[in-house]
Protein backbone atom coordinates (compact mmCIF):
# COMPACT_ATOMS: atom_id res chain seq x y z
CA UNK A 1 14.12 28.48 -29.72
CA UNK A 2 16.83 29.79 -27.19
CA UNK A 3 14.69 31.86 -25.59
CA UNK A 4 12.24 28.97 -25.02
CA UNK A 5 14.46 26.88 -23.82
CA UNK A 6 15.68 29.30 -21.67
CA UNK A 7 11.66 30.19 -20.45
CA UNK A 8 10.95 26.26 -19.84
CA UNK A 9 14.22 25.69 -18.12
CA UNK A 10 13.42 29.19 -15.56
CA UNK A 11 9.34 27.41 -14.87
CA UNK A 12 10.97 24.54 -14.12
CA UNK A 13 13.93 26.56 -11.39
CA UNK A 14 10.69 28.44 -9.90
CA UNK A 15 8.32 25.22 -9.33
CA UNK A 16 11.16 23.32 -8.41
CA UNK A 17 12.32 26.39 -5.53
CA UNK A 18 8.51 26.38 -5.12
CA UNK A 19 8.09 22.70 -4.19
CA UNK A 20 11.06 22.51 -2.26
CA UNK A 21 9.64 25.76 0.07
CA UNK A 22 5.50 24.48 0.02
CA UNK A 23 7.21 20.66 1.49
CA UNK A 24 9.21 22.55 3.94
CA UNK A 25 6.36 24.24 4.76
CA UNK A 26 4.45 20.78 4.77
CA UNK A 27 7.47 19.36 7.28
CA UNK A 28 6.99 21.75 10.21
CA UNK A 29 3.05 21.36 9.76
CA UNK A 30 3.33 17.87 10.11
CA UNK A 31 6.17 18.63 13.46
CA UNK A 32 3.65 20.93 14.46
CA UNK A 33 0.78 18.62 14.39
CA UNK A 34 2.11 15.12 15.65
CA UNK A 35 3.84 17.41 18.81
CA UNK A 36 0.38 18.58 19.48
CA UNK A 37 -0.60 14.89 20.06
CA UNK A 38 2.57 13.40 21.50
CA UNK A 39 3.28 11.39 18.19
CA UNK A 40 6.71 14.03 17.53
CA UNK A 41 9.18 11.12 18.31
CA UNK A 42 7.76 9.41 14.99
CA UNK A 43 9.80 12.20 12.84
CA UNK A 44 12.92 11.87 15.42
CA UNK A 45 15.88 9.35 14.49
CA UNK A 46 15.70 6.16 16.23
CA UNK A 47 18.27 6.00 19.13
CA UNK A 48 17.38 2.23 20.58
CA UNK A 49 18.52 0.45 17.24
CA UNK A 50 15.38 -1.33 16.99
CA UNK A 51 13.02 -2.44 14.36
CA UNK A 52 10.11 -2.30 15.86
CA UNK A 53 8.01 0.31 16.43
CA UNK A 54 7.78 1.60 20.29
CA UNK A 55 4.12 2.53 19.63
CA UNK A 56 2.80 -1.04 18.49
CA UNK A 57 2.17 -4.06 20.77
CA UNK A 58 4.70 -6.76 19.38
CA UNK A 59 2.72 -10.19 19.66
CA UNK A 60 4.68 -13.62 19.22
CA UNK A 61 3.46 -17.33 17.94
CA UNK A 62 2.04 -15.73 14.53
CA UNK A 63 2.08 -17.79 11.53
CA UNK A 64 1.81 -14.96 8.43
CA UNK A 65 1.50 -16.28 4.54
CA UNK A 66 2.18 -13.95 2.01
CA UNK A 67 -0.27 -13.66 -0.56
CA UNK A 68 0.91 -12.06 -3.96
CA UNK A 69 -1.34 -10.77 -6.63
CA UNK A 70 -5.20 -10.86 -6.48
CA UNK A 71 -6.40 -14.60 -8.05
CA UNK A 72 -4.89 -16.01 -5.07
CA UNK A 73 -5.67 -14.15 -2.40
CA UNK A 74 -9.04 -13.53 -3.54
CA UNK A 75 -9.44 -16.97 -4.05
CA UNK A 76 -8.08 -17.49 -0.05
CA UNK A 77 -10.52 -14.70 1.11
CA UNK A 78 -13.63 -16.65 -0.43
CA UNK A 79 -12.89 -19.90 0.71
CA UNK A 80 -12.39 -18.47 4.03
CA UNK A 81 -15.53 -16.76 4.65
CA UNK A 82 -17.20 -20.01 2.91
CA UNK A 83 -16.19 -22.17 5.79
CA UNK A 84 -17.25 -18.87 8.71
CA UNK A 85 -18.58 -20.60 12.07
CA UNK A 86 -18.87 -17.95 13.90
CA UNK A 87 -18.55 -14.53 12.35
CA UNK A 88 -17.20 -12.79 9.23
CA UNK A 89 -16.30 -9.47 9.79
CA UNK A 90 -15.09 -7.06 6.61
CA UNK A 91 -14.03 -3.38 6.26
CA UNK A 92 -12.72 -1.81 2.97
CA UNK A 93 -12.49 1.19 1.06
CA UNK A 94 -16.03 0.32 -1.88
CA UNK A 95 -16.94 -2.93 -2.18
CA UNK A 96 -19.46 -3.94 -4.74
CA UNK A 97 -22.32 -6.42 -4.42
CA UNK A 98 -21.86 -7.87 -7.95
CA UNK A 99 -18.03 -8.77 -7.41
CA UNK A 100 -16.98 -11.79 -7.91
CA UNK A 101 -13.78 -13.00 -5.67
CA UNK A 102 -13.02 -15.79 -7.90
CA UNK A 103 -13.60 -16.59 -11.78
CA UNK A 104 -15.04 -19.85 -12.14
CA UNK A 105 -18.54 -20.36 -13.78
CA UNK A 106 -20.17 -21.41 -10.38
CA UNK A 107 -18.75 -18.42 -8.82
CA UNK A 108 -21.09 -16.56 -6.05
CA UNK A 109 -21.51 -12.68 -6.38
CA UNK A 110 -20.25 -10.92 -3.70
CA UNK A 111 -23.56 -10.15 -2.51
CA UNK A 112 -24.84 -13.63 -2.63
CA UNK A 113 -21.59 -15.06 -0.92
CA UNK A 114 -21.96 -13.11 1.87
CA UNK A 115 -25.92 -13.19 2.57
CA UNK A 116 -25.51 -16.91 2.02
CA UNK A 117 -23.18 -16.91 4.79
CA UNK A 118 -25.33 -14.53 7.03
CA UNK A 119 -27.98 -17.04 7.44
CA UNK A 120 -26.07 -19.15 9.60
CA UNK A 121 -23.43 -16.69 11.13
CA UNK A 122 -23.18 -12.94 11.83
CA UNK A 123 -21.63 -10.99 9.04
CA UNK A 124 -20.52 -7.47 9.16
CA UNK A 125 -19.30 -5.02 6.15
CA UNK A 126 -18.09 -1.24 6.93
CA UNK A 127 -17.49 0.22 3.75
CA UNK A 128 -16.21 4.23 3.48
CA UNK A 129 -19.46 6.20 2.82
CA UNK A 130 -17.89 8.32 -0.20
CA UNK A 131 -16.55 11.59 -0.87
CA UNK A 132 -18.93 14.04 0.83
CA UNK A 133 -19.17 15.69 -3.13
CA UNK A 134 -19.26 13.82 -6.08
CA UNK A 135 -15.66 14.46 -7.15
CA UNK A 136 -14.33 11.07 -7.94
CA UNK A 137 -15.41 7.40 -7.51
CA UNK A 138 -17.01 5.90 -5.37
CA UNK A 139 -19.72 8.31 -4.80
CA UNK A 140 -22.01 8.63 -1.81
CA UNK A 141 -24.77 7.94 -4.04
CA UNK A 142 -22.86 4.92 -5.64
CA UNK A 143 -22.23 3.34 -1.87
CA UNK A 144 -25.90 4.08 -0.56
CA UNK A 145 -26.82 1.69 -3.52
CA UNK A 146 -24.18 -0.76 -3.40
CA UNK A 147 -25.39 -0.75 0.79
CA UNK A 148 -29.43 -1.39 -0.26
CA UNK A 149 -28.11 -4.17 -2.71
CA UNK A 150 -25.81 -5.85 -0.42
CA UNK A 151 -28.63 -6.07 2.58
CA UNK A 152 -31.60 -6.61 0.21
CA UNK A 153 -33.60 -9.85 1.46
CA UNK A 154 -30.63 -10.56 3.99
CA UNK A 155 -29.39 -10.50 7.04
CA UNK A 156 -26.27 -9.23 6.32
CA UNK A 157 -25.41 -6.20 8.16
CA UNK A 158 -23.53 -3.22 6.04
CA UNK A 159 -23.04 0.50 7.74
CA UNK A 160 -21.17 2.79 6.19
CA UNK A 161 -18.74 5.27 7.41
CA UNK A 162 -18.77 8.59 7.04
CA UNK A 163 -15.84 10.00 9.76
CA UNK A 164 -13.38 10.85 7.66
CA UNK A 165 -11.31 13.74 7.34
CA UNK A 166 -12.05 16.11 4.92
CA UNK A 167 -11.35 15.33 1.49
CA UNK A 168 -9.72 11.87 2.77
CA UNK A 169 -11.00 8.48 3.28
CA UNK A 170 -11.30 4.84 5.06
CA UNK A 171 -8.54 3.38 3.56
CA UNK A 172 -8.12 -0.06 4.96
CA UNK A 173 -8.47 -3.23 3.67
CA UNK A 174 -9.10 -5.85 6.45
CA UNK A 175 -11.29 -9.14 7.26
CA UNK A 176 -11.83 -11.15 10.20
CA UNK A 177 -13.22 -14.64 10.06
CA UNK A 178 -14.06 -16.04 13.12
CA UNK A 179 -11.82 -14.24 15.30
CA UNK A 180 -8.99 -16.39 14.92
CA UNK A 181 -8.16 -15.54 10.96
CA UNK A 182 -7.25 -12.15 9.53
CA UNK A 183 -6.80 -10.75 5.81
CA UNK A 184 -4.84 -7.47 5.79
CA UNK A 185 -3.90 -5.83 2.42
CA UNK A 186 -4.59 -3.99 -0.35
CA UNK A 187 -7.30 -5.12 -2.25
CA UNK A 188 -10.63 -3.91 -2.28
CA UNK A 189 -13.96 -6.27 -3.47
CA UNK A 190 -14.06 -3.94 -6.47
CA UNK A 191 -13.80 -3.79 -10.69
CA UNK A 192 -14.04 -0.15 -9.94
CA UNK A 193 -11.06 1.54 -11.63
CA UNK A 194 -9.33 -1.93 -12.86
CA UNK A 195 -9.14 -5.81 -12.44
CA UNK A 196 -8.29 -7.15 -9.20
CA UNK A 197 -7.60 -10.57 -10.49
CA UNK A 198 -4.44 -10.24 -11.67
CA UNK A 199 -1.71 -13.05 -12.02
CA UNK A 200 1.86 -13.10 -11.26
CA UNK A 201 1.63 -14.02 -14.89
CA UNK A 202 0.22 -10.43 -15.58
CA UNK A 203 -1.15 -11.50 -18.89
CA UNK A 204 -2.55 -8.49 -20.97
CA UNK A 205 -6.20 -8.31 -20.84
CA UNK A 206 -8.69 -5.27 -20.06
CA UNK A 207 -9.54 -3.98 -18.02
CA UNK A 208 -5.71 -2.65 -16.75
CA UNK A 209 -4.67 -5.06 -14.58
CA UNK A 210 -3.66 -4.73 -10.88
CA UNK A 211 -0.50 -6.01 -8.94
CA UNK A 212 -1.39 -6.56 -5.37
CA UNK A 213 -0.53 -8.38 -2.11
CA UNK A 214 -2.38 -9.17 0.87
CA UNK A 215 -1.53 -11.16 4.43
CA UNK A 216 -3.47 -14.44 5.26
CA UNK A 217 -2.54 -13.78 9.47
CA UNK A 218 -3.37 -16.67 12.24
CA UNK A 219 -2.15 -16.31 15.75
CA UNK A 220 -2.04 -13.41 18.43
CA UNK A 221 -1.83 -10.70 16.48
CA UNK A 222 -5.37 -11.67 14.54
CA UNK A 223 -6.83 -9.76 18.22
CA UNK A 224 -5.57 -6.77 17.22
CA UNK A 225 -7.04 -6.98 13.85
CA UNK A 226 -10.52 -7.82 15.19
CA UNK A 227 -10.11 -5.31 18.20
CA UNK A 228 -9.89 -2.17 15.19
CA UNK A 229 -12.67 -3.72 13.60
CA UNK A 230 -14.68 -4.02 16.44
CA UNK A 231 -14.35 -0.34 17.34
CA UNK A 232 -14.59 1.01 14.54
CA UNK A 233 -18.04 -1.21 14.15
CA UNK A 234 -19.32 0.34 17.72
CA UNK A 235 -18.78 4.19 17.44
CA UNK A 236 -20.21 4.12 13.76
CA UNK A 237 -23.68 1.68 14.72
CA UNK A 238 -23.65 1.41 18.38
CA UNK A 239 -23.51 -2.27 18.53
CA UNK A 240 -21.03 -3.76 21.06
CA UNK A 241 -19.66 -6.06 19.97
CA UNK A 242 -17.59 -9.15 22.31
CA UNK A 243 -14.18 -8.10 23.60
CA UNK A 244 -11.11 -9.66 21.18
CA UNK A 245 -9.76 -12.87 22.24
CA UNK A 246 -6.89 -13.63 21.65
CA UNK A 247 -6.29 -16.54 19.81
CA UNK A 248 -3.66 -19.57 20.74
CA UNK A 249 0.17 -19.44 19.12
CA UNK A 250 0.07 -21.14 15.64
CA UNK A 251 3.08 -20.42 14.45
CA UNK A 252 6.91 -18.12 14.93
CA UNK A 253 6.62 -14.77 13.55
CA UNK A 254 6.47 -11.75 15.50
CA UNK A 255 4.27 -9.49 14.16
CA UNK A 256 3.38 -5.95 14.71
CA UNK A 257 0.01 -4.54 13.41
CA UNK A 258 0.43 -0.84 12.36
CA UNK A 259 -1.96 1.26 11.70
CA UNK A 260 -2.96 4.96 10.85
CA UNK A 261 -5.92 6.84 12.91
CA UNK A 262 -6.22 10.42 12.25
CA UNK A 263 -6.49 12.63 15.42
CA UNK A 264 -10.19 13.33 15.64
CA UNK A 265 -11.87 10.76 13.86
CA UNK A 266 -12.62 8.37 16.73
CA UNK A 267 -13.47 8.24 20.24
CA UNK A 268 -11.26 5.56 20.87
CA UNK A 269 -8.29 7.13 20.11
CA UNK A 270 -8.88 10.95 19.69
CA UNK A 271 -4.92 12.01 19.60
CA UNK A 272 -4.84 9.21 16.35
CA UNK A 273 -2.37 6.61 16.11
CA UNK A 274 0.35 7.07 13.29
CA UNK A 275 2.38 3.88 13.69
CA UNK A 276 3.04 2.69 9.87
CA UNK A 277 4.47 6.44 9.52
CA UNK A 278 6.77 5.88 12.80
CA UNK A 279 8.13 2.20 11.43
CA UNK A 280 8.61 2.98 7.60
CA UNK A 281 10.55 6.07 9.12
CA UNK A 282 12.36 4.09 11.69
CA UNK A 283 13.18 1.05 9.62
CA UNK A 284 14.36 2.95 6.46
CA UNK A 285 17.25 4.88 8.94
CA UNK A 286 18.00 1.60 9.61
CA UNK A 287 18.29 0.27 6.64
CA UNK A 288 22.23 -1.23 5.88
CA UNK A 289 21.68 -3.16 2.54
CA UNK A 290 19.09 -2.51 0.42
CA UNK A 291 15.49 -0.81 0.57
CA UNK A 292 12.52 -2.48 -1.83
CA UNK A 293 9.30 -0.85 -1.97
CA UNK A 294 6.38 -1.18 -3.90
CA UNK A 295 3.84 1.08 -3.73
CA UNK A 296 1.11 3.13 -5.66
CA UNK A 297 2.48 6.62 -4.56
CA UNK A 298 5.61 8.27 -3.36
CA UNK A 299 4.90 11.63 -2.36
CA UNK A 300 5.90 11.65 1.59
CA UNK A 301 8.66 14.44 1.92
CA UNK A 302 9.33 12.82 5.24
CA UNK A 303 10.03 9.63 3.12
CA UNK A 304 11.77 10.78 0.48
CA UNK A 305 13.96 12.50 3.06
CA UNK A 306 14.82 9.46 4.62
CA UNK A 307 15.39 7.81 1.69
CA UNK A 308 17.84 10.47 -0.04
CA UNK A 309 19.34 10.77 3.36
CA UNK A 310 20.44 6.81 2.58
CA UNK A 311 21.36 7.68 -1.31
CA UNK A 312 23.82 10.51 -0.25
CA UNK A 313 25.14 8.35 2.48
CA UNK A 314 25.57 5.19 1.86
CA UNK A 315 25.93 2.55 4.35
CA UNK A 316 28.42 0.45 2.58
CA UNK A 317 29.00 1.08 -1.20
CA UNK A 318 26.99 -2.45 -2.14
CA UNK A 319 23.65 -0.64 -0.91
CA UNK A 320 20.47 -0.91 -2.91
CA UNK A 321 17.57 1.05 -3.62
CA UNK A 322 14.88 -0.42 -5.58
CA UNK A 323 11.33 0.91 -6.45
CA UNK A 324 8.30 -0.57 -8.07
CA UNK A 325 5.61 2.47 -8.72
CA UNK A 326 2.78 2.28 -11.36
CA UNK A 327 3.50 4.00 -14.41
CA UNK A 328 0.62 6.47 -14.12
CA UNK A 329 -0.77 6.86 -10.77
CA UNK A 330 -4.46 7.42 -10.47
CA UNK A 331 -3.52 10.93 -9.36
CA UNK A 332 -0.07 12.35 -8.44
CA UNK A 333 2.05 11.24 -11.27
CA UNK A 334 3.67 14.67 -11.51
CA UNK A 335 3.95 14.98 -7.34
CA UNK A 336 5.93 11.42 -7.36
CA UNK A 337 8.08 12.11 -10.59
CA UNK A 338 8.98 15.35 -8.56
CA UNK A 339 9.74 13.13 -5.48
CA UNK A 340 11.92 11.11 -7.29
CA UNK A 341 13.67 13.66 -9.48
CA UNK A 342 15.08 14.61 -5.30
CA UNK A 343 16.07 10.69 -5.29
CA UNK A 344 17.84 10.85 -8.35
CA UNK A 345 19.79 14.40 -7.31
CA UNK A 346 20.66 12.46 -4.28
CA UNK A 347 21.91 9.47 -5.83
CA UNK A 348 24.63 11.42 -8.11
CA UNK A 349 24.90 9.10 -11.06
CA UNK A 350 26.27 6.13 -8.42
CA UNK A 351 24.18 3.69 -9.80
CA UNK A 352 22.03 2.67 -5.80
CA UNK A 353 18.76 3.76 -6.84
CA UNK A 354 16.75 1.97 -9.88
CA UNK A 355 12.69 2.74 -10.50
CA UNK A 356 10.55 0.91 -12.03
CA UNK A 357 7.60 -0.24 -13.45
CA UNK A 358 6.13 -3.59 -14.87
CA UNK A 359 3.53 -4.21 -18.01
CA UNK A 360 1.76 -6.88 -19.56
CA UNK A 361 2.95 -8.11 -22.72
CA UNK A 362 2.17 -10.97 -24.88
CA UNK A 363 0.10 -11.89 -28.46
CA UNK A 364 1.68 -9.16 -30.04
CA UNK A 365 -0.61 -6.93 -27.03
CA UNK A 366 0.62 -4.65 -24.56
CA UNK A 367 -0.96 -3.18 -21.45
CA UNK A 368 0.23 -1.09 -18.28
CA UNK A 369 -0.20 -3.11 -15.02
CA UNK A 370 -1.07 -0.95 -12.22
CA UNK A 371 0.87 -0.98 -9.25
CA UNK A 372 -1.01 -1.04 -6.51
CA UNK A 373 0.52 -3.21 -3.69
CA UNK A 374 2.19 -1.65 -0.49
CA UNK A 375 4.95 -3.88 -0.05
CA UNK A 376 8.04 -2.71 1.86
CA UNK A 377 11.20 -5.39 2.02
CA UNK A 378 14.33 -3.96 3.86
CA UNK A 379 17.96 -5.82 4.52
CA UNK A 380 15.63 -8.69 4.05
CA UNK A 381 15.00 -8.30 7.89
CA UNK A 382 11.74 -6.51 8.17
CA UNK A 383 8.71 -6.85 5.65
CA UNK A 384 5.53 -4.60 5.93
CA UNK A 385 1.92 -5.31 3.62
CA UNK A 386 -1.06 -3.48 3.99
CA UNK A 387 -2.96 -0.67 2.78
CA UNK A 388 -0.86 2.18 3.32
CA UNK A 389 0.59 4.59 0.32
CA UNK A 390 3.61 6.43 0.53
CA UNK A 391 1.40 9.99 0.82
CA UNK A 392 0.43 12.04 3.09
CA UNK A 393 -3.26 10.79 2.81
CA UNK A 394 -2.03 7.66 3.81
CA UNK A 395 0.72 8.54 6.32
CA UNK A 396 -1.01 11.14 8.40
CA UNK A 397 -5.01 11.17 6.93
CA UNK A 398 -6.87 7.96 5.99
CA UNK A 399 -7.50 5.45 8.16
CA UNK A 400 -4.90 2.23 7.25
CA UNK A 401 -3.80 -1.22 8.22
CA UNK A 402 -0.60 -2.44 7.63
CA UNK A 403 1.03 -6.03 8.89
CA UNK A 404 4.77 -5.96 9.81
CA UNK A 405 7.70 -8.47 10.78
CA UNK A 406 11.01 -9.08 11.50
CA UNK A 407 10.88 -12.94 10.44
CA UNK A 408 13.92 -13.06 8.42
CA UNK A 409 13.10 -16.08 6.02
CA UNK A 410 9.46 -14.63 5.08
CA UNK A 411 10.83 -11.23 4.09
CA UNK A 412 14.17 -13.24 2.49
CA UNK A 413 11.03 -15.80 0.34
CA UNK A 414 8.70 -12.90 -0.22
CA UNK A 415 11.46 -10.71 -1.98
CA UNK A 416 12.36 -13.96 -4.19
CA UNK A 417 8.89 -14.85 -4.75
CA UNK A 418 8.64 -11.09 -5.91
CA UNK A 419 11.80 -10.60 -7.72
CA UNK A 420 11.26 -13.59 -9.79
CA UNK A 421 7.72 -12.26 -10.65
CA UNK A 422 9.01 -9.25 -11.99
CA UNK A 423 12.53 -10.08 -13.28
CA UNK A 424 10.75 -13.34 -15.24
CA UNK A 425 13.53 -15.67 -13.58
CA UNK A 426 13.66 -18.44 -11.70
CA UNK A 427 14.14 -18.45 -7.99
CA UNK A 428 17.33 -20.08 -8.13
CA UNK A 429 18.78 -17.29 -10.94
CA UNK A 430 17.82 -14.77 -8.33
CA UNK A 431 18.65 -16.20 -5.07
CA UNK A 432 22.01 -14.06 -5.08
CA UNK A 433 23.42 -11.15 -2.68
CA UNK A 434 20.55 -8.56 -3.61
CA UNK A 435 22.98 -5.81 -5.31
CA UNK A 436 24.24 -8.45 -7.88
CA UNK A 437 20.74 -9.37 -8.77
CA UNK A 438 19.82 -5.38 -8.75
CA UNK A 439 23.01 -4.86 -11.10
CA UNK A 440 23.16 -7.81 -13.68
CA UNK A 441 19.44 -9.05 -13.91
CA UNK A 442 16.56 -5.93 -12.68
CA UNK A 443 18.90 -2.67 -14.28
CA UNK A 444 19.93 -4.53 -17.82
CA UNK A 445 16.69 -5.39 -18.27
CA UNK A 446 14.70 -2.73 -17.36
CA UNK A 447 16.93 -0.66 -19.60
CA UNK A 448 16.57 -2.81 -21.98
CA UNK A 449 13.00 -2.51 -22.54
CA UNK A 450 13.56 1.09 -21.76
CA UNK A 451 15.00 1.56 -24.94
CA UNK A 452 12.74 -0.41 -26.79
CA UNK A 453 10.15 1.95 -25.38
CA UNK A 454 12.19 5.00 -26.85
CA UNK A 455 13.13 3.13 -30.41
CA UNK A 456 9.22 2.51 -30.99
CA UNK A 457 9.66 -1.32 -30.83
CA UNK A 458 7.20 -3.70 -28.61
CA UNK A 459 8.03 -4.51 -25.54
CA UNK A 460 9.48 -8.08 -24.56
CA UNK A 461 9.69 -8.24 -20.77
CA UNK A 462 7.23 -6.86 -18.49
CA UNK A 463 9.93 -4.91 -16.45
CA UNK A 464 10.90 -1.56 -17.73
CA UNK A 465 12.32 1.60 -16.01
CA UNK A 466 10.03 4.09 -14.73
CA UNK A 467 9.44 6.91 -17.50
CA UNK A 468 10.76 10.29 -16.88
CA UNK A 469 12.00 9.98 -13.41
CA UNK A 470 14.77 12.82 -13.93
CA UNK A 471 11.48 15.58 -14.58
CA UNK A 472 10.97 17.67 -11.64
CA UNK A 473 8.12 19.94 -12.92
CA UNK A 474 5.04 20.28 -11.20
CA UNK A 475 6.09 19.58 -8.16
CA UNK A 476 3.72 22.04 -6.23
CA UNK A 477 0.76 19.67 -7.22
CA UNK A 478 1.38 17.32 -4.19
CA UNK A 479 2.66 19.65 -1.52
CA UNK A 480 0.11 22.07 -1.98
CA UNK A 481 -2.30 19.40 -1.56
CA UNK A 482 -1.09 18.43 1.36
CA UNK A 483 -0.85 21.86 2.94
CA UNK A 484 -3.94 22.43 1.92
CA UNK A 485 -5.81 19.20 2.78
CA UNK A 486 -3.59 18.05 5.54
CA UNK A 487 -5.03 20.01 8.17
C-alpha cells in the first residue's frame, strides 16, 4: 500500500512539474504571438492606473440592464425582435430552428418567430458552421440542416461561418434590433447540451439546468455592436450592409465593448483584436478588494497568474477572492482543478480564496446546475458579461463579445442581485462590506453542504464548495491543448 502511495504521489510530482513546464511553454508562445501583432502590452502590467482598456473605444450616455439567468433574458430577446422595425440582426455559436425563447403554450418556434418577422423587416442569422470533423456537437451536418430549416419558405437570411481557427469556433453571442438595441451574452438559441431557461430559482428539472447572464445595451455603444456584426456579415456573404449609426445618449454608463478576433480570421482586422484578454488582465492587477468571477472554465495561465499574484500578495488583509465554476465542465474539469490547485498553493491556508459551485435542490430531487455565465465583478467598480471563458480558446482563439463598465452602482446591484441568488438571502442580509458576507454567509454555507456531500446526506442549499479543488493531477490536459491548438 506504501509503495502505492508512494507511486500515485511521484505521477502526481511529474504531471504537476509537467504542467507547470508545458504552461510556461504556453506563456512565451502566447508573448511570442501577441508581439508579432503589436498586442504584447496586453500581458504587460498596467502603468496608467486605469480601468479601461487602451485598445477599446470608451463610449458615454449608455443605459446597460443586467439580465440574470435565461427565462428573463430570453423572454427580453423575444419581445424585442417581436416589436423589429427595421432590422433584426443575430450571431451565435448553434442556434436551432425548433427553440423556443419563452415557455408559454402560444410560444413561436424559433424558426417561425423569426420568418414571421422577416416578412416585414430584414433579418439576418450567422451561426458558426461546425467543427470541420464530426468530433463534438454541433456538427457541420447538424448546422447545414438547422440553416435549410430556418430559411425554408422564408425570407429570412442565415449564412454560416466557417473562418475559424482550427479546432476553435465563433463564439459570440450577440443581437442587434434595429440598430439602436443590443443583446450581448452568453446564451445561445439552443437545448443542445442543457436547458437555457433556467431561473434564479434553479429548480431541479431535466434537462441540467443552465445559469446564465446576458446585457440588454441602448445607447452609443449599441454601434459598436452592430459595426462587428455588420462585418462579420460582409466578408462571409458579400452583402454590404449600411454603415453603424450611432444611436442618441439614453442613459450614464460608460461602456466599453471588448472583444476577441483571432489574427487571421478576418480582413477587417488581420493582426486580431484581443481586448477582453487585455482588460480581465488589466483590471484583476488592479483589483484592491475583492475579485468575483463566474465562469464556465478557468484554464488561462495568464489568469491564474494574475490571480495568484493577488492571493500571495494581498492588497489589504480584508481582500476577497470568490469563484463560481460548474461542477463538471463540458471539457477541462481536470485542466481547471489543476488551475486552481496553483490558487489554492498561493492562497496558503489564509482563508481569501473560496470556489464554488451551485445545484438544484428541492422535492427530495437533486441536480447539478451548469455554470455557464461569464460574469466578472471586481472592487464593485468594474463589471464585464459576455461570451468569453477563462481559456485560451476564448482568450486568444474564438471569436467573443464581451460588455464592460465602470458604473459603480450596476456592478455594486448586479453582485447583490447575484449574491442573493446564490447565497438564498435577501438583499438586505447581504448588502454588507463584501469580505463579511464572503466569511459569515457564502464559506459557512458552502461548507456546510460540503459536508453533507461527504456524510452521504441530501443537499439543502444550492451553494456548495467546488469538489476537489486541492487535486492537481492531470494538469497537462489543458496546456497541451493549448500548445498544441493555440497556434
Amino acid at each position: 500500500m506504501a509503495a502505492m502511495a508512494s507511486g500515485w504521489f511521484s505521477f502526481d510530482r511529474w504531471d504537476e512539474r509537467a504542467g507547470d513546464g508545458i504552461e510556461a511553454l504556453l506563456r512565451r508562445h502566447h508573448r511570442r504571438r501577441l508581439s508579432r501583432l503589436g498586442w504584447r502590452q496586453t500581458l504587460d502590467n498596467p502603468t496608467d492606473g486605469s480601468w479601461w482598456s487602451p485598445r477599446a473605444r470608451v463610449r458615454s450616455g449608455n443605459h446597460v440592464e443586467v439580465l440574470i439567468d435565461g427565462a428573463s433574458a430570453l423572454a427580453a430577446m423575444e419581445q424585442a425582435i417581436s416589436e423589429a422595425q427595421k432590422s433584426v440582426h443575430i450571431a451565435g455559436w448553434h442556434a436551432s430552428p425548433d427553440f423556443k425563447l419563452t415557455r408559454g403554450p402560444e410560444a413561436p418556434q424559433l424558426r417561425d418567430l423569426l420568418a414571421d418577422v422577416a416578412q416585414r423587416v430584414p433579418v439576418r442569422l450567422l451561426l458558426w458552421a461546425g467543427p470541420p470533423m464530426p468530433a463534438f456537437e454541433p456538427t457541420r451536418r447538424m448546422v447545414r440542416q438547422a440553416r435549410e430549416e430556418f430559411v425554408r419558405d422564408s425570407r429570412l437570411q442565415c449564412a454560416l461561418d466557417g473562418r475559424e481557427r482550427t479546432l476553435h469556433c465563433h463564439h459570440e453571442k450577440i443581437m442587434v434590433i434595429d440598430g439602436d438595441l443590443a443583446f450581448v451574452g452568453g446564451i445561445d438559441f439552443t437545448a443542445l447540451q442543457g436547458d437555457r431557461h433556467d431561473e434564479p430559482v434553479h429548480p431541479p428539472r431535466g434537462p441540467l439546468g443552465w445559469h446564465d447572464a446576458a446585457v440588454r445595451l441602448r445607447g452609443p455603444a449599441v454601434a459598436d455592436v452592430a459595426d462587428h456584426f455588420d462585418k462579420r456579415w460582409r466578408e462571409v456573404t458579400g452583402e454590404q450592409l449600411p454603415a453603424a449609426v450611432e444611436p442618441p445618449a439614453a442613459g450614464e454608463s460608460e461602456v466599453q465593448v471588448l472583444r476577441t478576433v483571432p489574427e487571421k480570421t478576418y480582413d477587417f482586422s488581420p493582426r486580431g483584436e484581443f481586448t477582453i484578454l487585455d482588460a480581465y488582465l488589466r483590471v484583476l492587477r488592479l483589483a484592491e478588494r475583492f475579485i468575483y468571477l463566474e465562469n464556465q472554465f478557468l484554464w488561462s495561465p495568464e489568469v491564474v497568474d494574475v490571480l495568484a499574484e493577488r492571493l500571495e500578495n494581498p492588497p489589504c488583509d480584508d481582500f476577497r477572492v470568490v469563484l463560481v465554476l460548474p461542477t463538471k465542465p463540458s471539457n477541462g474539469a481536470d485542466t481547471t482543478r489543476g488551475q486552481l490547485g496553483r490558487l489554492t498553493d498561493a492562497d496558503g491556508g489564509s482563508g481569501r480564496l473560496l470556489a464554488t459551485t451551485i445545484s438544484a435542490n428541492g422535492d427530495d430531487e437533486q441536480a447539478s446546475v451548469y455554470v455557464h455565465a461569464k460574469i466578472a465583478i471586481i472592487d464593485d467598480r468594474w463589471l464585464t458579461i459576455g461570451s468569453a471563458n477563462l481559456n485560451e480558446h476564448s482568450l486568444f482563439n474564438d471569436t467573443e463579445m464581451n460588455v464592460s463598465t465602470c458604473d459603480a452602482a450596476l456592478a455594486r446591484s448586479t453582485r447583490l442581485r447575484l449574491w442573493a441568488e446564490h447565497t438564498e438571502q435577501p438583499i438586505e442580509a447581504i448588502d454588507k462590506e463584501p469580505s463579511v458576507v464572503i466569511d459569515e454567509i457564502w464559506r459557512p454555507t458552502a461548507e456546510e453542504q460540503a459536508r453533507r456531500d461527504d456524510a452521504g446526506l441530501p443537499r439543502t442549499h444550492r451553494l456548495t464548495l467546488l469538489p476537489s479543488v486541492s487535486r492537481r493531477t492531470h494538469r497537462l490536459e489543458g496546456p497541451m491543448r493549448g500548445l498544441l491548438v493555440d497556434g
